[in-house]
N, C-alpha and C. Protein backbone atom coordinates (compact mmCIF):
# COMPACT_ATOMS: atom_id res chain seq x y z
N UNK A 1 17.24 12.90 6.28
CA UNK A 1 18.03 11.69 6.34
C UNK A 1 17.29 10.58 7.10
N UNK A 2 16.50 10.94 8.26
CA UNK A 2 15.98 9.86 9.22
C UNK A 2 14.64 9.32 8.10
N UNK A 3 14.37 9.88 7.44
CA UNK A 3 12.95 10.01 6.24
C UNK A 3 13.50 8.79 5.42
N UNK A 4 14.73 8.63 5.02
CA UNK A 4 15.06 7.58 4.51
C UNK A 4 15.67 6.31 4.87
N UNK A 5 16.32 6.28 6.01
CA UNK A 5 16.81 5.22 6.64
C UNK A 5 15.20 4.61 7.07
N UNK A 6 14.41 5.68 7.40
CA UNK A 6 12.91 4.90 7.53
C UNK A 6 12.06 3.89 6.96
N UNK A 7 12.30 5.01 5.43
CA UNK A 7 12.12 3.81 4.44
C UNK A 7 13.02 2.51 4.02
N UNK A 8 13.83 2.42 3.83
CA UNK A 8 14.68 1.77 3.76
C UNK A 8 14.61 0.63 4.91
N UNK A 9 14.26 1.00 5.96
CA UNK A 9 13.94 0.09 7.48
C UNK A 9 12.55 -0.62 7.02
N UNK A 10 11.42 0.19 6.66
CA UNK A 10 10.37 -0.51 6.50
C UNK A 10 10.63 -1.78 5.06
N UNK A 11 11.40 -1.29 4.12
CA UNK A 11 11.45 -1.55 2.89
C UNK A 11 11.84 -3.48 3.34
N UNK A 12 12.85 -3.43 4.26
CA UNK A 12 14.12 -4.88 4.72
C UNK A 12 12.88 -5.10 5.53
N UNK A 13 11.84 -4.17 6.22
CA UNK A 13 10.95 -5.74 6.99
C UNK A 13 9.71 -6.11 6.12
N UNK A 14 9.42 -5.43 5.47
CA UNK A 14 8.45 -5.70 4.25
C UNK A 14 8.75 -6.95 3.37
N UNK A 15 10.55 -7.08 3.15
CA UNK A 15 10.86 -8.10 2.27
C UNK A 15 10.89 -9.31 3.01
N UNK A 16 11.52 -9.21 4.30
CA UNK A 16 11.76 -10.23 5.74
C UNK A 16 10.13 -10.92 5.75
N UNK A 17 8.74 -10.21 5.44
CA UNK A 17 7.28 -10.56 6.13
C UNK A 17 7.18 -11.07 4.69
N UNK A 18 7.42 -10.73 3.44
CA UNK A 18 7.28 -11.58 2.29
C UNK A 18 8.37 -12.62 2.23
N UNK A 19 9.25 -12.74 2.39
CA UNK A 19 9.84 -14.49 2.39
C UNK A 19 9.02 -15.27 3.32
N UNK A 20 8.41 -14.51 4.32
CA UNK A 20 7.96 -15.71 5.14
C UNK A 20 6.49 -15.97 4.94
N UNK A 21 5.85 -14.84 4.44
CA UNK A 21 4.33 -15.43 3.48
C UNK A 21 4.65 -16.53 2.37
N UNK A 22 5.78 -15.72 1.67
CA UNK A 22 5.83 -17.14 0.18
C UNK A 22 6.24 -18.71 0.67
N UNK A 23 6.76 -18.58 2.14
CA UNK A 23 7.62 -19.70 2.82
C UNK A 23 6.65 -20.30 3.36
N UNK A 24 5.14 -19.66 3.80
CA UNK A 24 4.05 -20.39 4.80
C UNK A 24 3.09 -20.72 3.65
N UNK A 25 3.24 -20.41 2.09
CA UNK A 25 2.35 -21.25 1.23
C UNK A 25 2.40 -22.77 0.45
N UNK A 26 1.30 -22.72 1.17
CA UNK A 26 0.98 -24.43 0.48
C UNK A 26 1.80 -25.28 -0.53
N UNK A 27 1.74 -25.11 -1.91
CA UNK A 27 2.11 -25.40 -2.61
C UNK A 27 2.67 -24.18 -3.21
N UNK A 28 3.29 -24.29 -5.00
CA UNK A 28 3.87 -23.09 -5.86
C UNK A 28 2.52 -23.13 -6.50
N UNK A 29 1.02 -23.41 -6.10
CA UNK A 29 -0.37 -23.08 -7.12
C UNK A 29 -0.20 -21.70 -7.04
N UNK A 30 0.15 -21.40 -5.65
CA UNK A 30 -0.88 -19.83 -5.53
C UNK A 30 0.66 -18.93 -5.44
N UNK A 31 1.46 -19.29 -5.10
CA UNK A 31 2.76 -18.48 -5.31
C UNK A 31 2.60 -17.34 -5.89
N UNK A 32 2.46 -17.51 -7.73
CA UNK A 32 2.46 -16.48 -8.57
C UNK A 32 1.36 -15.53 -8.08
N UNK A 33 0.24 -15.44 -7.26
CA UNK A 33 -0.49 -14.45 -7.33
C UNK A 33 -0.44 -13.66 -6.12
N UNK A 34 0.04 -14.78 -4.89
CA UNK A 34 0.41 -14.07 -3.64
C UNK A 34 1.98 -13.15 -4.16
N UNK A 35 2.49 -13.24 -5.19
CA UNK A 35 4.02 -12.44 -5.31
C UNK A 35 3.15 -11.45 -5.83
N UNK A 36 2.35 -11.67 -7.21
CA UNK A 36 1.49 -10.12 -7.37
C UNK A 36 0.81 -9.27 -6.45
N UNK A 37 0.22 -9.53 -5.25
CA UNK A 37 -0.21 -8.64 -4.54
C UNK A 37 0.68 -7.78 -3.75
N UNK A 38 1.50 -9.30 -3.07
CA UNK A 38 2.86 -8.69 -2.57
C UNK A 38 3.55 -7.62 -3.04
N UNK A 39 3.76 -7.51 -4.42
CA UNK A 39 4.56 -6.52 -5.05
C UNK A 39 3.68 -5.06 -5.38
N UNK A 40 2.12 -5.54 -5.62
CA UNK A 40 1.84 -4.27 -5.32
C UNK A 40 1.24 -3.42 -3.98
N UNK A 41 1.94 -4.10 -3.15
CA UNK A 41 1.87 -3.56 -1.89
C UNK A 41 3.29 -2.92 -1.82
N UNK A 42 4.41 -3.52 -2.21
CA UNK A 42 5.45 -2.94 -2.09
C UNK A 42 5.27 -1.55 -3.41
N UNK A 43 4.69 -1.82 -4.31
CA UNK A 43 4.58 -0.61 -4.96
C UNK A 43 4.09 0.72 -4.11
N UNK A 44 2.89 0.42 -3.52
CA UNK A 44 2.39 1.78 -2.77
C UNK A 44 3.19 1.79 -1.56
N UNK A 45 4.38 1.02 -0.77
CA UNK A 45 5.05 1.36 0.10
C UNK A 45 6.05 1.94 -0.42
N UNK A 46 6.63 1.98 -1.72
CA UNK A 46 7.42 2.86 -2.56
C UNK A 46 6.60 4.10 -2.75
N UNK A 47 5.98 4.05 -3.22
CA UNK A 47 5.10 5.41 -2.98
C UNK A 47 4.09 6.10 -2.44
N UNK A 48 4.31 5.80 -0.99
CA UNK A 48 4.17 6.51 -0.07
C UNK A 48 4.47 8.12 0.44
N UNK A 49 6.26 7.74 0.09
CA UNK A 49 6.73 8.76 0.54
C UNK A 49 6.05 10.35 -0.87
N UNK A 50 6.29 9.97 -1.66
CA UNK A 50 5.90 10.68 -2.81
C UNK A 50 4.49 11.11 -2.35
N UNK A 51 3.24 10.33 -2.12
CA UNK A 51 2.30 10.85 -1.63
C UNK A 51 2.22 12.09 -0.08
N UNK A 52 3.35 11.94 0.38
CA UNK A 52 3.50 12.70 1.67
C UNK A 52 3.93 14.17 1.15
N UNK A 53 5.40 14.24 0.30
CA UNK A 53 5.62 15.26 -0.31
C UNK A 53 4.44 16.16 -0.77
N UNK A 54 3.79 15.88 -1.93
CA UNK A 54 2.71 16.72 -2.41
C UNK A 54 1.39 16.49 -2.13
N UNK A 55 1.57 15.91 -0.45
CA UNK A 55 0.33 16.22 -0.12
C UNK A 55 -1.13 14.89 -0.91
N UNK A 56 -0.98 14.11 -1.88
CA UNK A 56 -1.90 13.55 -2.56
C UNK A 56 -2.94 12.98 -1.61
N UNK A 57 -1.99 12.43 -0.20
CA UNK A 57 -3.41 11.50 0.28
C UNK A 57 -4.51 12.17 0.94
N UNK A 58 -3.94 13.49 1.35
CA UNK A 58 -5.09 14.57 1.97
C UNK A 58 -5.27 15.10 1.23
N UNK A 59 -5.38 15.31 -0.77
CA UNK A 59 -6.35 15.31 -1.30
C UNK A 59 -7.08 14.44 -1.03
N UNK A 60 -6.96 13.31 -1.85
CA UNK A 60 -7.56 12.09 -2.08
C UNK A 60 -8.44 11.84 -1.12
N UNK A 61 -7.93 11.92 0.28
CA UNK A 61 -9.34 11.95 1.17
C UNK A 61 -10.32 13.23 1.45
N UNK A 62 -9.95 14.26 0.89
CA UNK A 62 -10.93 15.06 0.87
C UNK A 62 -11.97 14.37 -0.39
N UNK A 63 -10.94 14.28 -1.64
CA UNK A 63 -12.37 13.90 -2.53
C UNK A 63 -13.37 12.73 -2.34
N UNK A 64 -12.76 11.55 -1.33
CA UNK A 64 -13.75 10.27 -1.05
C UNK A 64 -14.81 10.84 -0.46
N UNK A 65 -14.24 11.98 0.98
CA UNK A 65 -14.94 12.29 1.71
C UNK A 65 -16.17 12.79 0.66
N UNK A 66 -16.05 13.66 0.11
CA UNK A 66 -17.11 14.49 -0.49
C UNK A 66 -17.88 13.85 -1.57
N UNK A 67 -16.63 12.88 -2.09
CA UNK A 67 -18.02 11.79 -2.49
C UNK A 67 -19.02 10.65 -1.99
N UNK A 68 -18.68 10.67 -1.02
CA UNK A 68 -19.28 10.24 0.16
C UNK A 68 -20.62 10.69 0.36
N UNK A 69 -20.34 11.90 0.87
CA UNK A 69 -21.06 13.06 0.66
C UNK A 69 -22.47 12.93 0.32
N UNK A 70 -21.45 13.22 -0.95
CA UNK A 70 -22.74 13.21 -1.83
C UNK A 70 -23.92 11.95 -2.46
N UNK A 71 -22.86 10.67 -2.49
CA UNK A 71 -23.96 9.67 -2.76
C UNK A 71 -25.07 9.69 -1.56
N UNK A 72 -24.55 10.14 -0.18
CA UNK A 72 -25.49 10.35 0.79
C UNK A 72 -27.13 10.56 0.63
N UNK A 73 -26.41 11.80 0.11
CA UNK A 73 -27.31 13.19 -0.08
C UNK A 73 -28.39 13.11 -1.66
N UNK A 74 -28.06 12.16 -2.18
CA UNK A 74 -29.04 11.74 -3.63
C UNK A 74 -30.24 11.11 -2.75
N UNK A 75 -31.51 11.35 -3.52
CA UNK A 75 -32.47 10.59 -3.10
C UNK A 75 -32.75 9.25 -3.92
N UNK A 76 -32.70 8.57 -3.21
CA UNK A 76 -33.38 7.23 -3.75
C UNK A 76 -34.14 6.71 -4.85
């Protein structure tokens, strides 16, 4: 239960810090593209929690790590 009132808490200050980015831009030029990033930031704060469940982001950083790794480890 606290797992979701969490989200839900982050979700209302996420929207609160985007009215006041779209509110501190210049003109409506750049509007439309600052709302696209915006929203896909709110996309991966939507799925977040999903990444926690099955574990994805400690895959995911094992595989950077190891590709990491490995571009290291190629010779030149």
């Amino acid at each position: 239960m606290q797992a979701i009132l969490d989200m839900v808490r982050m979700i209302a200050v996420f929207y609160l810090l985007e009215q006041m980015v779209l509110q501190l831009i210049p003109g409506e030029r750049y509007e439309r593209y600052v709302r696209f990033y915006l929203g896909l930031l709110l996309v991966l704060l939507l799925l977040q929690p999903v990444f926690q469940i099955f574990r994805l982001s400690e895959q995911l950083d094992q595989k950077v790590f190891l590709q990491e790794r490995e571009m290291e480890e190629m010779p030149e």
